[in-house]
N, C-alpha and C. Protein backbone atom coordinates (compact mmCIF):
# COMPACT_ATOMS: atom_id res chain seq x y z
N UNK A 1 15.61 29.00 -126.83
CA UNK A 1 15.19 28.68 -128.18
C UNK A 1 15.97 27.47 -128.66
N UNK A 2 15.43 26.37 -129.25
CA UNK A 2 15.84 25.39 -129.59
C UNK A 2 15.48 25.19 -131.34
N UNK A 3 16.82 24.65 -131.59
CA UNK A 3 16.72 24.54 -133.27
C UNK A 3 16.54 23.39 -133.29
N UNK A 4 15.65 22.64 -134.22
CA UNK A 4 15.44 21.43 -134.62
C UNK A 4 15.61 21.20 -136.31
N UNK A 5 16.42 20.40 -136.62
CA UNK A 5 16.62 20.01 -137.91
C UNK A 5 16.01 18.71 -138.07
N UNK A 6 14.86 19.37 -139.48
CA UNK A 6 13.70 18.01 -140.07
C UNK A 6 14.32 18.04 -141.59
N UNK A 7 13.61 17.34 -142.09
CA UNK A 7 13.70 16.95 -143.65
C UNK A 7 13.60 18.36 -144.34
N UNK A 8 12.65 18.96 -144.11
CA UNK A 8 12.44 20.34 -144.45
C UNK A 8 13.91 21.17 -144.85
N UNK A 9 14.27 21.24 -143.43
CA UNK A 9 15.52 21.72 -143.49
C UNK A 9 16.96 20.94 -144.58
N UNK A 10 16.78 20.20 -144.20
CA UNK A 10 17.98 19.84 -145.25
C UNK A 10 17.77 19.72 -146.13
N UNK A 11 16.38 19.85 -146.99
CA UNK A 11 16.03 20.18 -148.48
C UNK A 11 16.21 21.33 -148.36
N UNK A 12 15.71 22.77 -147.86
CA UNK A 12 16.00 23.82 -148.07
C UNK A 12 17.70 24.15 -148.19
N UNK A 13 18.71 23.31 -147.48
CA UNK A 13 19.65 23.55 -147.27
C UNK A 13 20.36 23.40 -148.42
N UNK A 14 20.01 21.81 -149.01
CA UNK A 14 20.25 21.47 -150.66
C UNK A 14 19.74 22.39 -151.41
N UNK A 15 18.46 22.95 -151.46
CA UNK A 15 18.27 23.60 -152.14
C UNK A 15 19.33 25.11 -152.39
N UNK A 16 19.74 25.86 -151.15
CA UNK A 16 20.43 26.99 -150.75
C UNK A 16 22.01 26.56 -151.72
N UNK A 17 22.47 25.08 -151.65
CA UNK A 17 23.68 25.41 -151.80
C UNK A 17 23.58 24.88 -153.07
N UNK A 18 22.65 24.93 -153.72
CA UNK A 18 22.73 24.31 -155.43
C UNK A 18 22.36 25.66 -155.45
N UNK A 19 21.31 26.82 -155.35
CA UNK A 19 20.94 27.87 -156.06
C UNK A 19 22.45 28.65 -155.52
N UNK A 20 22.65 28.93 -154.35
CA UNK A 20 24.06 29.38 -153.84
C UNK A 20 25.02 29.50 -154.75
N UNK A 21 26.01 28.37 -155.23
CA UNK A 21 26.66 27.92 -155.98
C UNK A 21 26.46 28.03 -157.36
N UNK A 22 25.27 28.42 -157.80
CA UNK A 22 24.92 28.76 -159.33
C UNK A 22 25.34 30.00 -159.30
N UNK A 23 24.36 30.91 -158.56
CA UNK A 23 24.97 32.45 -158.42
C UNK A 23 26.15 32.79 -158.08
N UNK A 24 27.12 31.98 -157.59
CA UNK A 24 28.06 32.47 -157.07
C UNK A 24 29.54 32.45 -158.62
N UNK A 25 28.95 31.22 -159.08
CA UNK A 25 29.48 31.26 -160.37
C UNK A 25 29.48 31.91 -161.59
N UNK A 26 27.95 32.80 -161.56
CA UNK A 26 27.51 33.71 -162.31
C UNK A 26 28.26 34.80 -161.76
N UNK A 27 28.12 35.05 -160.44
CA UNK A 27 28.97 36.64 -160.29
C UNK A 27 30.35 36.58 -160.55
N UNK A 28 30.72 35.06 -160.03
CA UNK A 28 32.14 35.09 -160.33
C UNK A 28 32.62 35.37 -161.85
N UNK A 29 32.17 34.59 -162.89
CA UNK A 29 32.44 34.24 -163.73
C UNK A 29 32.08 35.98 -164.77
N UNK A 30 31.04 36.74 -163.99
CA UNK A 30 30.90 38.40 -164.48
C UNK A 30 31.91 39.33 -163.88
N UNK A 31 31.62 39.32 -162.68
CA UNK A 31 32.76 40.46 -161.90
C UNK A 31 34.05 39.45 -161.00
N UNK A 32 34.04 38.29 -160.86
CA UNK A 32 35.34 38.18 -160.36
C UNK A 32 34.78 37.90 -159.11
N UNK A 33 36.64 37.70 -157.71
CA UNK A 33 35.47 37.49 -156.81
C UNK A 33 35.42 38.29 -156.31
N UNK A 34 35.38 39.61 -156.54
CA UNK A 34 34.41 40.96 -156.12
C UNK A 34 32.93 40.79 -156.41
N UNK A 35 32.51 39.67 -157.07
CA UNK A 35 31.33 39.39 -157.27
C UNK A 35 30.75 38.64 -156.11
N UNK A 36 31.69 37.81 -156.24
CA UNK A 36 30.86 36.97 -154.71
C UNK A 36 31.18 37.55 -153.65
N UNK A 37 32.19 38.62 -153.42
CA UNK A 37 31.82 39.28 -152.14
C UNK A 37 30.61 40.25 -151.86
N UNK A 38 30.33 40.68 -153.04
CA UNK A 38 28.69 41.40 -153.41
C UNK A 38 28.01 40.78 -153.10
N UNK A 39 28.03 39.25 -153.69
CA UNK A 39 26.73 38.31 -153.38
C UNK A 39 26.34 38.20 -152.16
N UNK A 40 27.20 38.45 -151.23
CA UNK A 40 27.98 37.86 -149.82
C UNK A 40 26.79 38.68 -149.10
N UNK A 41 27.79 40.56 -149.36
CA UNK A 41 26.31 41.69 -148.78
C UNK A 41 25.34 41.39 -148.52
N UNK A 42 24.30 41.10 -150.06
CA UNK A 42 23.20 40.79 -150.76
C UNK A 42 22.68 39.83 -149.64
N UNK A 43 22.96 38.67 -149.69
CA UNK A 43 22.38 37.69 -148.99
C UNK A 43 22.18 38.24 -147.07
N UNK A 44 23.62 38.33 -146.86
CA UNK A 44 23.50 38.92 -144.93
C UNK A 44 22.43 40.11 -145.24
N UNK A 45 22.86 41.26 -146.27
CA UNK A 45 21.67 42.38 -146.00
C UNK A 45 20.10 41.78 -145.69
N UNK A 46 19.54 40.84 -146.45
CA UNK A 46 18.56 40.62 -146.89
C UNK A 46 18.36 39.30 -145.45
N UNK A 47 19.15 38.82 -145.17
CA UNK A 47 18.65 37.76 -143.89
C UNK A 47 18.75 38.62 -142.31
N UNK A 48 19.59 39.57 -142.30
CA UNK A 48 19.56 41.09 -141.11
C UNK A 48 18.20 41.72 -141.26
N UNK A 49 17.84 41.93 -142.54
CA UNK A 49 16.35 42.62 -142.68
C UNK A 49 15.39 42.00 -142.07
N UNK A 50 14.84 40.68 -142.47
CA UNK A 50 13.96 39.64 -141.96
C UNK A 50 14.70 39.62 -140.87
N UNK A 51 15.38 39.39 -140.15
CA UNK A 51 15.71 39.32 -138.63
C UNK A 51 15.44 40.25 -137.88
N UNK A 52 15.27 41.84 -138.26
CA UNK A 52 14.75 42.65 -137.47
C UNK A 52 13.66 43.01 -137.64
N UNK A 53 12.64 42.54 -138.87
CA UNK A 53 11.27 42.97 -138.85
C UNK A 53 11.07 42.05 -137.78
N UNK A 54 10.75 40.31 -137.94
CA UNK A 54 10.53 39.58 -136.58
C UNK A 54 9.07 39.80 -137.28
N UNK A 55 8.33 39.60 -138.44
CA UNK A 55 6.92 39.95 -138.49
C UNK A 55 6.65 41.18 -138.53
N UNK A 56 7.06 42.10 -138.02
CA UNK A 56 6.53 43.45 -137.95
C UNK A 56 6.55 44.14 -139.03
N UNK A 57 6.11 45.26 -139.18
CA UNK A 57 6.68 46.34 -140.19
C UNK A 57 7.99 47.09 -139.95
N UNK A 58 8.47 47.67 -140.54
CA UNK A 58 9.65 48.61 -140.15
C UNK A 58 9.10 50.01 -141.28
N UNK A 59 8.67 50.68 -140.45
CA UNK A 59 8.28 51.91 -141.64
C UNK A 59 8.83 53.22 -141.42
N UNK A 60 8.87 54.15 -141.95
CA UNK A 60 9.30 55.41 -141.83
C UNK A 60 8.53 56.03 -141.45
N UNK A 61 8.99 56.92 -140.73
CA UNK A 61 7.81 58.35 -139.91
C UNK A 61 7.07 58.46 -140.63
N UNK A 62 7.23 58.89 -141.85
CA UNK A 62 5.75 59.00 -142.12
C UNK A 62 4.75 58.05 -142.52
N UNK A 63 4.73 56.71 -142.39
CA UNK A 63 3.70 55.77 -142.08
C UNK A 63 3.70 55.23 -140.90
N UNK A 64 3.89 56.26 -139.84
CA UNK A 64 3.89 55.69 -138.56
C UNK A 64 2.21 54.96 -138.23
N UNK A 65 1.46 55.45 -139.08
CA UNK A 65 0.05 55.13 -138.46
C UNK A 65 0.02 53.38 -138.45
N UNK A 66 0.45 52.78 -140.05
CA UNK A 66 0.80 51.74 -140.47
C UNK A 66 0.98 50.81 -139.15
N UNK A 67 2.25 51.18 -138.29
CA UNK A 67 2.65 50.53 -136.91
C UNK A 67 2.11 50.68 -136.17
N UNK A 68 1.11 51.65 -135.75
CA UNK A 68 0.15 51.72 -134.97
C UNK A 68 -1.35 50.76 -135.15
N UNK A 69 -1.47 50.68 -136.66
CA UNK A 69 -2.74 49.87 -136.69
C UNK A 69 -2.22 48.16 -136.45
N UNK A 70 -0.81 48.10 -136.70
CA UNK A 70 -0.28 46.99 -136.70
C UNK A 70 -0.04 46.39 -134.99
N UNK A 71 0.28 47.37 -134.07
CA UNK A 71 0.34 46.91 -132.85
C UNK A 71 -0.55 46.85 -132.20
N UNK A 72 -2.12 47.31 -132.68
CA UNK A 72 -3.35 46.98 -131.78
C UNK A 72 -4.18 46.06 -132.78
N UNK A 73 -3.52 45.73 -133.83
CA UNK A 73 -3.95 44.28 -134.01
C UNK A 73 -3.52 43.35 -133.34
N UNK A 74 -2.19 43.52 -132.64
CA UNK A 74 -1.31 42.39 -132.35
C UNK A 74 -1.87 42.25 -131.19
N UNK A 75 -2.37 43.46 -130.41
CA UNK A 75 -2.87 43.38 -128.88
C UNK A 75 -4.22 42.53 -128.79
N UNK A 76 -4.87 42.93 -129.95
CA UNK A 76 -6.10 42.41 -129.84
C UNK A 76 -6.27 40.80 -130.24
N UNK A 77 -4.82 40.45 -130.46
CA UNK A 77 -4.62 38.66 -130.48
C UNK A 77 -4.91 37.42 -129.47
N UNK A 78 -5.57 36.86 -129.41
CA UNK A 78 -5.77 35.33 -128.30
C UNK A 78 -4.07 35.24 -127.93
N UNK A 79 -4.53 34.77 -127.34
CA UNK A 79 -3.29 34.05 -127.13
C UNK A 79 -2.96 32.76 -127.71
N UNK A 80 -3.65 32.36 -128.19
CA UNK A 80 -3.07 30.96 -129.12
C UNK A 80 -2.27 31.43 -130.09
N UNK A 81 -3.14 32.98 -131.30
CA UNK A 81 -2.73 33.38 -132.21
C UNK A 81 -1.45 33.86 -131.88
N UNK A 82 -1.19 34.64 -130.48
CA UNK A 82 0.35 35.13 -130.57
C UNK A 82 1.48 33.89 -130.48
N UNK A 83 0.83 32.59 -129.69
CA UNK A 83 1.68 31.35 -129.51
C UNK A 83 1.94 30.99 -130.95
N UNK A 84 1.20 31.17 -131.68
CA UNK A 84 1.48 30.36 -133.33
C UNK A 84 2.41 31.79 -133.86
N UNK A 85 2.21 32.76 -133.76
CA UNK A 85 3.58 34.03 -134.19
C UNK A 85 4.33 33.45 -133.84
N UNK A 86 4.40 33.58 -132.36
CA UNK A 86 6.29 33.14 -131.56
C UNK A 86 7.02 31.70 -132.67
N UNK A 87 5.79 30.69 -132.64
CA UNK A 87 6.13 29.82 -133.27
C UNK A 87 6.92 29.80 -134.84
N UNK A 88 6.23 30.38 -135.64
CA UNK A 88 6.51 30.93 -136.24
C UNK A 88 7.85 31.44 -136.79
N UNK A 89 8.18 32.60 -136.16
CA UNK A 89 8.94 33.39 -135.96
C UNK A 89 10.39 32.90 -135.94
N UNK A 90 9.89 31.73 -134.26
CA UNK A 90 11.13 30.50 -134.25
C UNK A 90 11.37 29.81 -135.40
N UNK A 91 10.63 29.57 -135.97
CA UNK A 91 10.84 28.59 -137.21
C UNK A 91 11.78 28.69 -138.25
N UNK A 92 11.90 30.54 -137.98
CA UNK A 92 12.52 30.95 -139.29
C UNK A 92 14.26 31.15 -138.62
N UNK A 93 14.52 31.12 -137.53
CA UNK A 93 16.06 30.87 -136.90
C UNK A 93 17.00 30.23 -137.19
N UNK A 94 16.86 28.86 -137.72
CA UNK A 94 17.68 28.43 -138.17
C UNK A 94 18.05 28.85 -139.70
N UNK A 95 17.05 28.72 -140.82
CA UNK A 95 17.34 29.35 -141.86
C UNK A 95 17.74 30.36 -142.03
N UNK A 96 17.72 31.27 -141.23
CA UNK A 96 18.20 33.05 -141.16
C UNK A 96 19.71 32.59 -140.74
N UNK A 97 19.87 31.64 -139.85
CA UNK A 97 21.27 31.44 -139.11
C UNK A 97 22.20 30.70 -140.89
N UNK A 98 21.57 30.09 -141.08
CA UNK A 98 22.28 29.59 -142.22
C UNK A 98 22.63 30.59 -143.21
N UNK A 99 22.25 31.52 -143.77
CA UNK A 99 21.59 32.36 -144.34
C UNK A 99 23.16 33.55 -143.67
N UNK A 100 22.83 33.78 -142.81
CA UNK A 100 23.92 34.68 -142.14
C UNK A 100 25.23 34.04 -141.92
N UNK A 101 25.86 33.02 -142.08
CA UNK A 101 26.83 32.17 -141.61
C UNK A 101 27.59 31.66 -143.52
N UNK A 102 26.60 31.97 -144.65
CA UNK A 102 27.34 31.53 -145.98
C UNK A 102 27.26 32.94 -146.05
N UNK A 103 26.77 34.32 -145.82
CA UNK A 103 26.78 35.27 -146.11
C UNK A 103 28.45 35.63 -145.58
N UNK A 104 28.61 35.54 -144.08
CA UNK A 104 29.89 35.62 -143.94
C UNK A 104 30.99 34.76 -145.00
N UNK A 105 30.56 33.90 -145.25
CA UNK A 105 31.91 33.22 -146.03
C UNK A 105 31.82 33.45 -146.97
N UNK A 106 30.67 33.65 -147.76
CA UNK A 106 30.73 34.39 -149.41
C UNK A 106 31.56 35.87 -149.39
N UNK A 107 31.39 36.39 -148.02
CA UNK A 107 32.38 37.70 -147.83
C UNK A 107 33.39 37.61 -148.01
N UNK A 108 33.88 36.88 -147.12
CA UNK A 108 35.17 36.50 -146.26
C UNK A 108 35.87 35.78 -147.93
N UNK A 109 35.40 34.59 -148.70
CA UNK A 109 36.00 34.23 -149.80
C UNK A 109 36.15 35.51 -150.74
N UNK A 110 35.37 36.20 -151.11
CA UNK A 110 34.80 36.87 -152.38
C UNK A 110 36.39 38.32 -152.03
N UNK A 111 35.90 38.90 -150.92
CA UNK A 111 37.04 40.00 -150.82
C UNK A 111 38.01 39.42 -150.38
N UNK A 112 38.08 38.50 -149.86
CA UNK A 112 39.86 38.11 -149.70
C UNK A 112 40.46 37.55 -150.46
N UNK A 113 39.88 36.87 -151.05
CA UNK A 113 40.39 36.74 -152.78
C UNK A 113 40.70 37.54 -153.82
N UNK A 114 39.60 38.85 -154.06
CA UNK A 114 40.16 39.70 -154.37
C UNK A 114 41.02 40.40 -154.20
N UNK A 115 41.28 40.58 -152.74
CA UNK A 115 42.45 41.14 -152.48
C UNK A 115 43.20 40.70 -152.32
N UNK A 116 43.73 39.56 -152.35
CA UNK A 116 44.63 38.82 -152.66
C UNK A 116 45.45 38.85 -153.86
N UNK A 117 44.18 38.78 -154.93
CA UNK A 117 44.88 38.83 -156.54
C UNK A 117 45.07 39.87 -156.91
N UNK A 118 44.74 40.90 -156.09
CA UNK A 118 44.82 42.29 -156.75
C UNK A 118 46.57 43.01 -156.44
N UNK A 119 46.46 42.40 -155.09
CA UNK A 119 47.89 42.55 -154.46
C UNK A 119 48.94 41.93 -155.43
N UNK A 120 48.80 40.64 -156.23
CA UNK A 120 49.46 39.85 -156.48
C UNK A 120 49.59 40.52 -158.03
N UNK A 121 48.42 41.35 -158.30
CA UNK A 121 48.76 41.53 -159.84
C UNK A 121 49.46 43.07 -160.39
């Protein structure tokens, strides 16, 4: 798998670290940086989620049927249509990688800071 960085990307990226940086000031500036280590969760929870659907559903036993009507649609795909999924799919790797990589450091800042000052106070 190969990542390619276009224009796309580094607007989304500007975009990530201006909305990033707003929220992070809002939590800070509400809870401290126990806030931005929340934020931190929030974001990895939510880019781990989309990384393991991959397109799919993820449902509970009891809408197993749900995954079933969902995997003999998928069977019943050309093969072009599954080439444009994969495609797809790839597309969204790097942003998930970004996505998972400020999630760690919104952690890594948010609770070690806190615990830092908490120790200190």
């Amino acid at each position: 798998m190969r990542l390619r960085i276009g224009m796309s990307h580094i607007a989304y990226l500007a975009l990530l670290v201006v909305s990033l940086g707003a929220t992070s000031y809002v939590a800070y500036s509400i809870v401290g940086f126990l806030g931005v280590g929340i934020l931190g969760l929030i974001v990895g929870l939510i880019a781990l989620t989309v990384e393991l659907e991959r397109g799919r559903p993820i449902v509970h036993g009891q809408a197993a049927s749900l995954y079933i009507q969902f995997m003999a649609a998928e069977e019943r795909m050309s093969s072009a249509e599954k080439a444009a999924r994969r495609a797809e799919i790839e597309s969204a790797a790097l942003p998930l990688l970004m996505a998972k990589i400020v999630s760690a450091g919104l952690i890594l800042i948010g609770f070690g800071l806190f615990f830092v000052f908490q120790r200190g106070a």
